[in-house]
PDB file of N, CA and C in Angstrom:
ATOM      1  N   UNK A   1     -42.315 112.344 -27.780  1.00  0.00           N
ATOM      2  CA  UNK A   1     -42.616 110.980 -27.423  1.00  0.00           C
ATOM      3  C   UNK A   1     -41.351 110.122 -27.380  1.00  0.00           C
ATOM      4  N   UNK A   2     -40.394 110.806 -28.227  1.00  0.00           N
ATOM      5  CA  UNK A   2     -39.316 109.514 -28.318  1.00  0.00           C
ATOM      6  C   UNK A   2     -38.621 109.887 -27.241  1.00  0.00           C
ATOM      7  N   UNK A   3     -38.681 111.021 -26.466  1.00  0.00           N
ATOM      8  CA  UNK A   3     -37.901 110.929 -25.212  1.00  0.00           C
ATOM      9  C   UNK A   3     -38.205 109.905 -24.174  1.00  0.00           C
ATOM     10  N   UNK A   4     -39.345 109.368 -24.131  1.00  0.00           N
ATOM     11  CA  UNK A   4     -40.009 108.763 -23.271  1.00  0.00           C
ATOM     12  C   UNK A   4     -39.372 107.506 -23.195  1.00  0.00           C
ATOM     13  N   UNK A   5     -38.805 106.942 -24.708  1.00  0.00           N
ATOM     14  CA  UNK A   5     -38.259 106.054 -24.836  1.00  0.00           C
ATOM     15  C   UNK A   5     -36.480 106.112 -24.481  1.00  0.00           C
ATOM     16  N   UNK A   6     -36.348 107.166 -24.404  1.00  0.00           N
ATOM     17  CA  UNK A   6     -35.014 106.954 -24.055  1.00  0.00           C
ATOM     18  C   UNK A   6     -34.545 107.058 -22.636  1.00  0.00           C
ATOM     19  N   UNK A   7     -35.363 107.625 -21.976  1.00  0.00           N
ATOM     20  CA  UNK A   7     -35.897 107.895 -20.056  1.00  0.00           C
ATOM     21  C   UNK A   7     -35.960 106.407 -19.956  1.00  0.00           C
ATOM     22  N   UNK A   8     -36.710 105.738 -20.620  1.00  0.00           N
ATOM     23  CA  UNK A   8     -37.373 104.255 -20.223  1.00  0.00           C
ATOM     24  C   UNK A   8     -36.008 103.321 -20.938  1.00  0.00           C
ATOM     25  N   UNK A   9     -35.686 103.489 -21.449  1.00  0.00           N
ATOM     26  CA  UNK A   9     -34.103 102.633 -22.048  1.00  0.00           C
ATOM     27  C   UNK A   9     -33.182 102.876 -20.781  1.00  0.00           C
ATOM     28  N   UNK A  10     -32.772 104.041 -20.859  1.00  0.00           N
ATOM     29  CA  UNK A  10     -31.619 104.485 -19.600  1.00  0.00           C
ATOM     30  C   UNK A  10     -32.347 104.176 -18.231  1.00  0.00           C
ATOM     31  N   UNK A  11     -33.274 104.220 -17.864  1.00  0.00           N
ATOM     32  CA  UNK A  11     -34.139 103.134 -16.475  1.00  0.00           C
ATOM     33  C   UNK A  11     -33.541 102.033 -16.437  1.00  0.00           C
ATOM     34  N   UNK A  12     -33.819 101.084 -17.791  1.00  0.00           N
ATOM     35  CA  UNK A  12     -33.694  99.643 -17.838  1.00  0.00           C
ATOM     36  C   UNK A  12     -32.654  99.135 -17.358  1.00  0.00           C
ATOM     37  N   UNK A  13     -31.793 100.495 -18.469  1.00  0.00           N
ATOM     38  CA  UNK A  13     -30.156  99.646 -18.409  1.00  0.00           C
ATOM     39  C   UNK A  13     -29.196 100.036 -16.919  1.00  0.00           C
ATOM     40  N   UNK A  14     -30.602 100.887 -16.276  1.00  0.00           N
ATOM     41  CA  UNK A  14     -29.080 101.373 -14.784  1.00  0.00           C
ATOM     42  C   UNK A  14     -30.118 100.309 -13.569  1.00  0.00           C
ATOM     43  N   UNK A  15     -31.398  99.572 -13.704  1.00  0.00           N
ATOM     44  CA  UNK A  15     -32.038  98.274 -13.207  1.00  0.00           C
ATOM     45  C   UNK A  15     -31.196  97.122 -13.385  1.00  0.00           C
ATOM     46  N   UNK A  16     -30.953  97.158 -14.767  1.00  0.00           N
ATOM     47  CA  UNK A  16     -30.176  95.990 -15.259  1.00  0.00           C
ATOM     48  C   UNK A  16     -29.065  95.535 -14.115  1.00  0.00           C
ATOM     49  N   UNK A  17     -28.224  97.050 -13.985  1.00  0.00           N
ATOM     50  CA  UNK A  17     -26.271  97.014 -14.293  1.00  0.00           C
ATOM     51  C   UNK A  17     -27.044  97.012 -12.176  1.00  0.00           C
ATOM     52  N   UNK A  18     -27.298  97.548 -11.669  1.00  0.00           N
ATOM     53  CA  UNK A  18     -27.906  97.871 -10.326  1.00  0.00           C
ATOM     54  C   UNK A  18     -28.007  96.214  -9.671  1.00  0.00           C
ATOM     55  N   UNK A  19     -29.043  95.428 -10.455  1.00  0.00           N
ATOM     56  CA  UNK A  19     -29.182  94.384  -9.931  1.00  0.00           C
ATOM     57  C   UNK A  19     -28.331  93.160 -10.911  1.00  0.00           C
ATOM     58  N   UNK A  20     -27.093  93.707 -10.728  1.00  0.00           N
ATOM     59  CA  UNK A  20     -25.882  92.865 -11.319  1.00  0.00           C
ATOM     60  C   UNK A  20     -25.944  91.768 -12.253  1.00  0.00           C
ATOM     61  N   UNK A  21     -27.299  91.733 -13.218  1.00  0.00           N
ATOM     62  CA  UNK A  21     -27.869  91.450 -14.333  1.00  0.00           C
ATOM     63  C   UNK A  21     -26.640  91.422 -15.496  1.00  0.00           C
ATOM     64  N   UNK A  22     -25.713  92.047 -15.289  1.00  0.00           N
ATOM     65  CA  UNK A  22     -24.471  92.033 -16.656  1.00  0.00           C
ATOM     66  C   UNK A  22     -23.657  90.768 -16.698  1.00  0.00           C
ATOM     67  N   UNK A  23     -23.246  90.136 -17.271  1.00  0.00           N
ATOM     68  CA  UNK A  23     -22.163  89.395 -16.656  1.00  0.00           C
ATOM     69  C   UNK A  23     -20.635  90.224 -17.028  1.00  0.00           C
ATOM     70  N   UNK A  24     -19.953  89.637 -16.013  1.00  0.00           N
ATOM     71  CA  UNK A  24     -18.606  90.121 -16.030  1.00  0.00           C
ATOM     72  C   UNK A  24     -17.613  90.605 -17.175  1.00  0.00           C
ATOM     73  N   UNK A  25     -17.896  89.632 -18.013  1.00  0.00           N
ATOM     74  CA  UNK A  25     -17.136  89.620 -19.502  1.00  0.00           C
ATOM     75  C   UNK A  25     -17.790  91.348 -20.067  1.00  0.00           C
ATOM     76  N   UNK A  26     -19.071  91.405 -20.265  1.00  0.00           N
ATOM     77  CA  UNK A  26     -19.746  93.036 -19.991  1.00  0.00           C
ATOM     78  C   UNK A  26     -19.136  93.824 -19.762  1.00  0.00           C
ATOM     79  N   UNK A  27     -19.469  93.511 -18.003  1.00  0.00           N
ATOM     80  CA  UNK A  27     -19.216  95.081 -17.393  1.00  0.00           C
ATOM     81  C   UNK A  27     -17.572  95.327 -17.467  1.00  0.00           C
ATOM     82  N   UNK A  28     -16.457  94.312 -17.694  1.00  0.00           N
ATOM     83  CA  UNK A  28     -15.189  94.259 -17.727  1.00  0.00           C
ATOM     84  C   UNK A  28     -15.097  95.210 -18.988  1.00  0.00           C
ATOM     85  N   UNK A  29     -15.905  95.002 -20.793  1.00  0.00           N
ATOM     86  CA  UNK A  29     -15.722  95.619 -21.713  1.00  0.00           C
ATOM     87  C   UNK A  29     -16.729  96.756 -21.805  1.00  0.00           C
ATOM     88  N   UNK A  30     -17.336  97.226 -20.700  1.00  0.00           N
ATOM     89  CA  UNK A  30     -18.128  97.776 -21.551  1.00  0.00           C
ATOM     90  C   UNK A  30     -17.762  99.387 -22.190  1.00  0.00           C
ATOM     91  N   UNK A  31     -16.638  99.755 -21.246  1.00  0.00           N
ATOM     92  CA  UNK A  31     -16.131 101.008 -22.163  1.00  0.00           C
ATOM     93  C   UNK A  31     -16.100 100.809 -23.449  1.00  0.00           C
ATOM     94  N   UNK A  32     -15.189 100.266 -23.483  1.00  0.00           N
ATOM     95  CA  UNK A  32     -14.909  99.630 -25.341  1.00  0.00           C
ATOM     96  C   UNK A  32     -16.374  99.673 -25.913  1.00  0.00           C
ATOM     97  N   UNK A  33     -17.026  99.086 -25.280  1.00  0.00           N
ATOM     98  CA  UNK A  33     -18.837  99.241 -26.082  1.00  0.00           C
ATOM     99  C   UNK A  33     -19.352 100.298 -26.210  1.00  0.00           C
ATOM    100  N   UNK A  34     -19.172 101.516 -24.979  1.00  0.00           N
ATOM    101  CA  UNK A  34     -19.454 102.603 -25.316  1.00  0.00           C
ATOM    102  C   UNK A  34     -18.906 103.516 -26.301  1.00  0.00           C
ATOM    103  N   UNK A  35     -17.454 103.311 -26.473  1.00  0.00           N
ATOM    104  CA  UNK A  35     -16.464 104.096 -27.321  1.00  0.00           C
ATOM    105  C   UNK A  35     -17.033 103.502 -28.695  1.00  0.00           C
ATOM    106  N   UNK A  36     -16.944 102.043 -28.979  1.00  0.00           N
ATOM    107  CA  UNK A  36     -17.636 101.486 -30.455  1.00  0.00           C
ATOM    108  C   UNK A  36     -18.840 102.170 -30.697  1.00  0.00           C
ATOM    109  N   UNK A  37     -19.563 102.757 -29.821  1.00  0.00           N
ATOM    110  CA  UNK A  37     -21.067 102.866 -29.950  1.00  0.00           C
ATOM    111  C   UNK A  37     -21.040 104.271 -30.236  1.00  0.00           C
ATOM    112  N   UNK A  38     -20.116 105.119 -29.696  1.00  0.00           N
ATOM    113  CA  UNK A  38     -20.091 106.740 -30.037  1.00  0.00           C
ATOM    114  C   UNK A  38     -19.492 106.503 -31.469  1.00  0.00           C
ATOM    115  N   UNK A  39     -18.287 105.881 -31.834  1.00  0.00           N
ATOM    116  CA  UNK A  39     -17.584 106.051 -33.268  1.00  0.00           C
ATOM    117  C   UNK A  39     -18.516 105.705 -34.026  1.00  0.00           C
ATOM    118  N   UNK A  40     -19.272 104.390 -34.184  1.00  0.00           N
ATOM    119  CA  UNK A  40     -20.660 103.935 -34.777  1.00  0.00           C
ATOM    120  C   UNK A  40     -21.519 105.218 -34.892  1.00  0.00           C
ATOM    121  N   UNK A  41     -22.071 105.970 -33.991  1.00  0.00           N
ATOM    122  CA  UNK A  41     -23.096 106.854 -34.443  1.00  0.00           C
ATOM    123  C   UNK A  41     -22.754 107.898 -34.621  1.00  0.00           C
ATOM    124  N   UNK A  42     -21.574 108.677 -34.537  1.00  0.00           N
ATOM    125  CA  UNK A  42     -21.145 109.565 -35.417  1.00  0.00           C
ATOM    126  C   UNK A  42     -20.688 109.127 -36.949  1.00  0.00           C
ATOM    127  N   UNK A  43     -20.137 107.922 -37.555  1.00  0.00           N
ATOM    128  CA  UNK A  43     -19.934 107.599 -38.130  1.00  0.00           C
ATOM    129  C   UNK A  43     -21.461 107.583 -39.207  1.00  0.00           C
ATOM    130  N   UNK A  44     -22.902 106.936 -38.532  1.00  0.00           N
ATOM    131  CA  UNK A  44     -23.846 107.045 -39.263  1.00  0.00           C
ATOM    132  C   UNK A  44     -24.283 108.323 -39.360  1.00  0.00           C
ATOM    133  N   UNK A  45     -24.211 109.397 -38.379  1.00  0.00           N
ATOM    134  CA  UNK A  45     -24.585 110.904 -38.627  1.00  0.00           C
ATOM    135  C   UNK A  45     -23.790 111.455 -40.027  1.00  0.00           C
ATOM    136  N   UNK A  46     -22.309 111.045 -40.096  1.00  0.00           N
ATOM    137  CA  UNK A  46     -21.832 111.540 -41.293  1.00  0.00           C
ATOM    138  C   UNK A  46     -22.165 111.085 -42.206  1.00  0.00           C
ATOM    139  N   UNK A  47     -22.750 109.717 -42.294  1.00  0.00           N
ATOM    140  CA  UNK A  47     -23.369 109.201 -43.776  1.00  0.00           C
ATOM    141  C   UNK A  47     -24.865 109.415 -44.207  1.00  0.00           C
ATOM    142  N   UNK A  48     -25.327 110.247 -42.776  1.00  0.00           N
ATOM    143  CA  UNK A  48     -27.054 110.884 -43.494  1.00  0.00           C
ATOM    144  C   UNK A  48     -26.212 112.234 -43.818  1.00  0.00           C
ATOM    145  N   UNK A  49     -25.518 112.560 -43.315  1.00  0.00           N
ATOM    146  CA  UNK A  49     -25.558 113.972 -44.046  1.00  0.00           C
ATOM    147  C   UNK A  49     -24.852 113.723 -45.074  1.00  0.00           C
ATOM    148  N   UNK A  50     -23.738 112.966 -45.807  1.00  0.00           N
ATOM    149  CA  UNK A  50     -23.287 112.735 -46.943  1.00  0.00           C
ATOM    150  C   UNK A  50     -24.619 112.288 -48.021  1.00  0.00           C
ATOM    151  N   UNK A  51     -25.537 111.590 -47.619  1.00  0.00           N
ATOM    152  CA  UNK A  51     -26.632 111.363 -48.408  1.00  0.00           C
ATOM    153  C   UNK A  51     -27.590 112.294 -48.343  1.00  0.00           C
ATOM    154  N   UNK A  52     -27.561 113.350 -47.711  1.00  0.00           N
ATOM    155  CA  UNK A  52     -28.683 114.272 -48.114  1.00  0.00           C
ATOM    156  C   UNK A  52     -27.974 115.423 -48.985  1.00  0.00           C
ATOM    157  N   UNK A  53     -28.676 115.329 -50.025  1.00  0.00           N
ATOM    158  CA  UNK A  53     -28.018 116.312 -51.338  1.00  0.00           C
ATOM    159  C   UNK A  53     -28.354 118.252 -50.823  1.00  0.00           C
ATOM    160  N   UNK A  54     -29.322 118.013 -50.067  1.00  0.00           N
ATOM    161  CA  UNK A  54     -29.622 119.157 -49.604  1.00  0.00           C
ATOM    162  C   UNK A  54     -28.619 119.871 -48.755  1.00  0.00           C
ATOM    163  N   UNK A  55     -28.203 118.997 -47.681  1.00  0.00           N
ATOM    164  CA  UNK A  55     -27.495 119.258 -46.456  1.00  0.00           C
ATOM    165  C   UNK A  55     -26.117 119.379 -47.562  1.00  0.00           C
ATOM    166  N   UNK A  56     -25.262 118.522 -48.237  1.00  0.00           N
ATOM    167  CA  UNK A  56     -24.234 118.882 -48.933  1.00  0.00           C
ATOM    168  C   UNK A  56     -24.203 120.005 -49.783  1.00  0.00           C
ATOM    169  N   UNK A  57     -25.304 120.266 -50.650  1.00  0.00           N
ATOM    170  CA  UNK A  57     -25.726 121.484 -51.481  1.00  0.00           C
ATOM    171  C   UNK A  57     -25.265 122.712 -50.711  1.00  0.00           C
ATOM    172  N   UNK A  58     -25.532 122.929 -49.344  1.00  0.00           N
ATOM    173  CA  UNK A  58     -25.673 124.113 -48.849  1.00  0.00           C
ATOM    174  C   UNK A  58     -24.471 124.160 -47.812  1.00  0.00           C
ATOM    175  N   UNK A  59     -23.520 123.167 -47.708  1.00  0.00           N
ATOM    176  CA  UNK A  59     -22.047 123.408 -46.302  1.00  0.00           C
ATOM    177  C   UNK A  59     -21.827 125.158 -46.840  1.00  0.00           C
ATOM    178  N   UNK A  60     -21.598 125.624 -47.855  1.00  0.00           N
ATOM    179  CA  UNK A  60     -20.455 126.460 -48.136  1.00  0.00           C
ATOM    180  C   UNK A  60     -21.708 127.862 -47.426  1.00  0.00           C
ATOM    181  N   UNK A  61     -23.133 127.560 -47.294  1.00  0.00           N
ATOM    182  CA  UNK A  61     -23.883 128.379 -46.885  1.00  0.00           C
ATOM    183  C   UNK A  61     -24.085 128.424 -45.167  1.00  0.00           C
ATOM    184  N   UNK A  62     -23.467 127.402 -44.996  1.00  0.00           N
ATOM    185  CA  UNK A  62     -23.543 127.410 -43.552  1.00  0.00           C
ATOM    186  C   UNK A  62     -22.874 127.684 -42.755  1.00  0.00           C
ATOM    187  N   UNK A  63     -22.179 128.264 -42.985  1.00  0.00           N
ATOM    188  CA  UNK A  63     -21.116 128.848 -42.419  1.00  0.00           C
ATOM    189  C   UNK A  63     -19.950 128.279 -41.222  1.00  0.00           C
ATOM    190  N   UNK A  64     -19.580 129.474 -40.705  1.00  0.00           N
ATOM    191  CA  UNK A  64     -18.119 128.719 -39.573  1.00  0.00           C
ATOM    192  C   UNK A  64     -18.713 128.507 -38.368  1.00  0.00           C
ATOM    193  N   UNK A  65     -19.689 129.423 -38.035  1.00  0.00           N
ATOM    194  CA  UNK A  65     -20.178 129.130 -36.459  1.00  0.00           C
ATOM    195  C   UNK A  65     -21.215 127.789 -36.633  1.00  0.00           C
ATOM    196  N   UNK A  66     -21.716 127.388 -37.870  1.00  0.00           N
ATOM    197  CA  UNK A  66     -22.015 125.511 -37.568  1.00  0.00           C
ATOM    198  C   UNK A  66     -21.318 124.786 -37.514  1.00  0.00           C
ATOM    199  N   UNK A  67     -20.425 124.907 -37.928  1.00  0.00           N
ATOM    200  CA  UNK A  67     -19.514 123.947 -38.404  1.00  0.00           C
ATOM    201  C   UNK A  67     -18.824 124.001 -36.658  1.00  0.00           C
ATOM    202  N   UNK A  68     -18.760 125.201 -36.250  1.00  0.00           N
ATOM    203  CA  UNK A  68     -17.801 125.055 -34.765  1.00  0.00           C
ATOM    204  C   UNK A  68     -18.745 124.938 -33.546  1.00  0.00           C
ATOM    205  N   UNK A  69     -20.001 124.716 -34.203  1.00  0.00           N
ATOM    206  CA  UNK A  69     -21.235 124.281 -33.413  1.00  0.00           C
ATOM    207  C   UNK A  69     -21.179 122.876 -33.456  1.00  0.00           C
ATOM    208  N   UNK A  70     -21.208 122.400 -34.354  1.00  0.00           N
ATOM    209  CA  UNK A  70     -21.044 120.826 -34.291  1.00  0.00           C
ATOM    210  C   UNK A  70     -20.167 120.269 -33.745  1.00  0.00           C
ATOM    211  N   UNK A  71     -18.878 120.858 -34.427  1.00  0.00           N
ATOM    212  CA  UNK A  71     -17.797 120.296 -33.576  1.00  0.00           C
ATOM    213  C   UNK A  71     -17.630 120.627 -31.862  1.00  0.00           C
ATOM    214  N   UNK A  72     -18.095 121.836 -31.290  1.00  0.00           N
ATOM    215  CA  UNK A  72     -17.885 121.386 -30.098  1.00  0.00           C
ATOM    216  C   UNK A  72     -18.859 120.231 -29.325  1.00  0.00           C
ATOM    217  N   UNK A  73     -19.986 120.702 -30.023  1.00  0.00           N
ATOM    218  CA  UNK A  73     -20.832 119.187 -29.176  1.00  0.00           C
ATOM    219  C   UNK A  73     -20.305 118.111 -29.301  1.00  0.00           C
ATOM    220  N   UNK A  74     -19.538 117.618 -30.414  1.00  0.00           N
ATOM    221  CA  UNK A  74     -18.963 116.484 -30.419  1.00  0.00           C
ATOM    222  C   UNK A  74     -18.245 116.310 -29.363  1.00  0.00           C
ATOM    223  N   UNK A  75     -16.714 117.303 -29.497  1.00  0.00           N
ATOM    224  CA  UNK A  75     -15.958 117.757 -28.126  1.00  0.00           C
ATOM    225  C   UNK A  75     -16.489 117.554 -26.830  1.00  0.00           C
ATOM    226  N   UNK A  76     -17.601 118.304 -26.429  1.00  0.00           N
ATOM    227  CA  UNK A  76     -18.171 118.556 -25.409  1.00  0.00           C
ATOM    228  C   UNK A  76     -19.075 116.902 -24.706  1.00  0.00           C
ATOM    229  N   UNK A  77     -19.350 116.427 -25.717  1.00  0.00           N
ATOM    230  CA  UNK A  77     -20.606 115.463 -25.458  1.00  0.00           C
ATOM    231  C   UNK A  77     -19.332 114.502 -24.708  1.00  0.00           C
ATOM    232  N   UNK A  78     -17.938 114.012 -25.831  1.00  0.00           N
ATOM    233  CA  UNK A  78     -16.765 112.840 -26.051  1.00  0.00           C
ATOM    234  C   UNK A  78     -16.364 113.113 -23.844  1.00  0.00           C
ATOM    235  N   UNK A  79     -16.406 114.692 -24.037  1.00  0.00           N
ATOM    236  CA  UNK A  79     -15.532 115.084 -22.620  1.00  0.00           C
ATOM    237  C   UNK A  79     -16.120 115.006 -21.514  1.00  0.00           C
ATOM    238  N   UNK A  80     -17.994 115.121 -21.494  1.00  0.00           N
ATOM    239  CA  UNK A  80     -19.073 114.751 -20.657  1.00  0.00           C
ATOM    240  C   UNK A  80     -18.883 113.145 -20.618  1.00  0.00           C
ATOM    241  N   UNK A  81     -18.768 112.324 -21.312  1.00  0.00           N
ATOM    242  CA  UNK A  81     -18.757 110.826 -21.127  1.00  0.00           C
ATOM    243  C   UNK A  81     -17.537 110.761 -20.546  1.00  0.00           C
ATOM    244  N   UNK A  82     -16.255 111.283 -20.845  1.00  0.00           N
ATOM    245  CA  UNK A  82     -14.452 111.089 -19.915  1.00  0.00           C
ATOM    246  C   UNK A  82     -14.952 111.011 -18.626  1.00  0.00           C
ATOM    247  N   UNK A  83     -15.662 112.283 -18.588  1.00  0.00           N
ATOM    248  CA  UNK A  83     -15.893 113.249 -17.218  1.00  0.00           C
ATOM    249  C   UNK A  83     -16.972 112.167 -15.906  1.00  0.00           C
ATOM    250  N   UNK A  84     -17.735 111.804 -16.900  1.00  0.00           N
ATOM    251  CA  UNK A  84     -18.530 110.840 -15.832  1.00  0.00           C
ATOM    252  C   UNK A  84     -17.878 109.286 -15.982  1.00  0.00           C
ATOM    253  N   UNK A  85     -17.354 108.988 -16.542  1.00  0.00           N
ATOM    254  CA  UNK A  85     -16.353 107.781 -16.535  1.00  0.00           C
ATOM    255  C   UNK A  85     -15.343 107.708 -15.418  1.00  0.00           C
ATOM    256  N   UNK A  86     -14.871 108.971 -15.261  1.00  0.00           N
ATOM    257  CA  UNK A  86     -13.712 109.235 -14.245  1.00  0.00           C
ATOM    258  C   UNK A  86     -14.249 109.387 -12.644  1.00  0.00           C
ATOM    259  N   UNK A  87     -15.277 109.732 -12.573  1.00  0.00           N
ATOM    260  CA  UNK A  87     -16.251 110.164 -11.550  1.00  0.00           C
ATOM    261  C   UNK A  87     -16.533 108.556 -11.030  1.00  0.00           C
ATOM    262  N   UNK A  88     -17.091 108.029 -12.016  1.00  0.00           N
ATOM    263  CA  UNK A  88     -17.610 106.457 -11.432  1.00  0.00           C
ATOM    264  C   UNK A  88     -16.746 105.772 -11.281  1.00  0.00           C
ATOM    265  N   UNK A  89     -15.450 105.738 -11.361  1.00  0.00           N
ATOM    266  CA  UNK A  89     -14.674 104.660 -11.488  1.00  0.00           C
ATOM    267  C   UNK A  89     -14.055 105.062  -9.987  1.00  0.00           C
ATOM    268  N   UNK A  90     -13.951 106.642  -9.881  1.00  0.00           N
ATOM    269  CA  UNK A  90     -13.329 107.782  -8.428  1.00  0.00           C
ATOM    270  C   UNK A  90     -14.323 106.521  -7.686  1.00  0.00           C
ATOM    271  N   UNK A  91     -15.495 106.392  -7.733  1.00  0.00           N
ATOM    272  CA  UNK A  91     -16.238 106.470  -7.155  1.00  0.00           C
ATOM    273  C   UNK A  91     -16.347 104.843  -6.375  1.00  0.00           C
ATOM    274  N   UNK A  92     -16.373 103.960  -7.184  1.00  0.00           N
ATOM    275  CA  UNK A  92     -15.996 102.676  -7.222  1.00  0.00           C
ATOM    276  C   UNK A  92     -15.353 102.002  -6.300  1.00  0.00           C
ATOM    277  N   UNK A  93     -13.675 102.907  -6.829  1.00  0.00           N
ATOM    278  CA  UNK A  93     -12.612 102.628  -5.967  1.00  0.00           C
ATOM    279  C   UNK A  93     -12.955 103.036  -4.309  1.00  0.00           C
ATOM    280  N   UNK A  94     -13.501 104.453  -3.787  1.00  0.00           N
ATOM    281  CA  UNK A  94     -14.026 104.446  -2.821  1.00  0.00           C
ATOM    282  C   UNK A  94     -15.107 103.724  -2.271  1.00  0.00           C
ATOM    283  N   UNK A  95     -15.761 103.200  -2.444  1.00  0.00           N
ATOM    284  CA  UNK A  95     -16.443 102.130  -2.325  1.00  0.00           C
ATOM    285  C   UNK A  95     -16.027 100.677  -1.644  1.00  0.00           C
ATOM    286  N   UNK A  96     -14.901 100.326  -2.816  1.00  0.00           N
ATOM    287  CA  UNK A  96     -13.856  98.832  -2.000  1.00  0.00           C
ATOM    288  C   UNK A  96     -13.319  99.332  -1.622  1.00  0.00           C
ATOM    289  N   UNK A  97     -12.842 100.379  -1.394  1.00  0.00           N
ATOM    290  CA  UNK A  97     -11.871 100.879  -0.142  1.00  0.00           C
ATOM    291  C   UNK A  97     -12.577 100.901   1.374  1.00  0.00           C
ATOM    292  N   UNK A  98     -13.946 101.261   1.318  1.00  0.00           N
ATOM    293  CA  UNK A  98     -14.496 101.183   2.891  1.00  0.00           C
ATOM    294  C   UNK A  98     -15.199  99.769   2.261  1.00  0.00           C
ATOM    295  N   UNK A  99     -15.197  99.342   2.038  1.00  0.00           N
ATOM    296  CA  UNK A  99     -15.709  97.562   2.149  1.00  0.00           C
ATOM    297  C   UNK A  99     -14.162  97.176   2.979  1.00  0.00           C
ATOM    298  N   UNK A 100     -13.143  97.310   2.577  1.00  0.00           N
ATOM    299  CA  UNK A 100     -12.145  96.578   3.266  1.00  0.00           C
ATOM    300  C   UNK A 100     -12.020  96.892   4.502  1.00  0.00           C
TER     301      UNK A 100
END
């Protein structure tokens, strides 16, 4: 069910940015918002797992391939957001280029 909500969030917000609903000051920062917003929720992922006595109890049981499981999604997820950042911006620029 909670996917439903996040299909219907990511709708809103590409309606929003589509019908130029942002103002400028926004869409000028909004990398920076996204980058605050990834450090922010990795930052709270490390403090549920620092508070679950369970999840700390057991690191030394979990071996190397979680630990290099986690870390590449991190990797992977940080390099999927570069990756489509670079794409839209490619994309942009072609754009005002045939407007001119």
């Amino acid at each position: 069910m909670r996917i439903l909500l996040y299909i219907l969030i990511i709708l809103a917000g590409a309606m929003i940015s589509s019908r130029g609903m942002l103002s400028k000051m926004v869409e000028k920062n909004l990398s920076k918002l996204q980058y605050a917003s990834l450090l922010l929720l990795l930052f709270i992922m490390g403090v549920n797992i620092g508070i679950n006595d369970e999840i700390v109890s057991t690191f030394g049981k979990l071996g190397f391939q979680a630990i290099i499981l986690a870390l590449s999604s991190i990797v992977l997820s940080v390099a999927a957001v570069k990756l489509v950042t670079m794409i839209l911006r490619n994309h942009e620029k072609a754009v005002d280029k045939d407007e001119l």
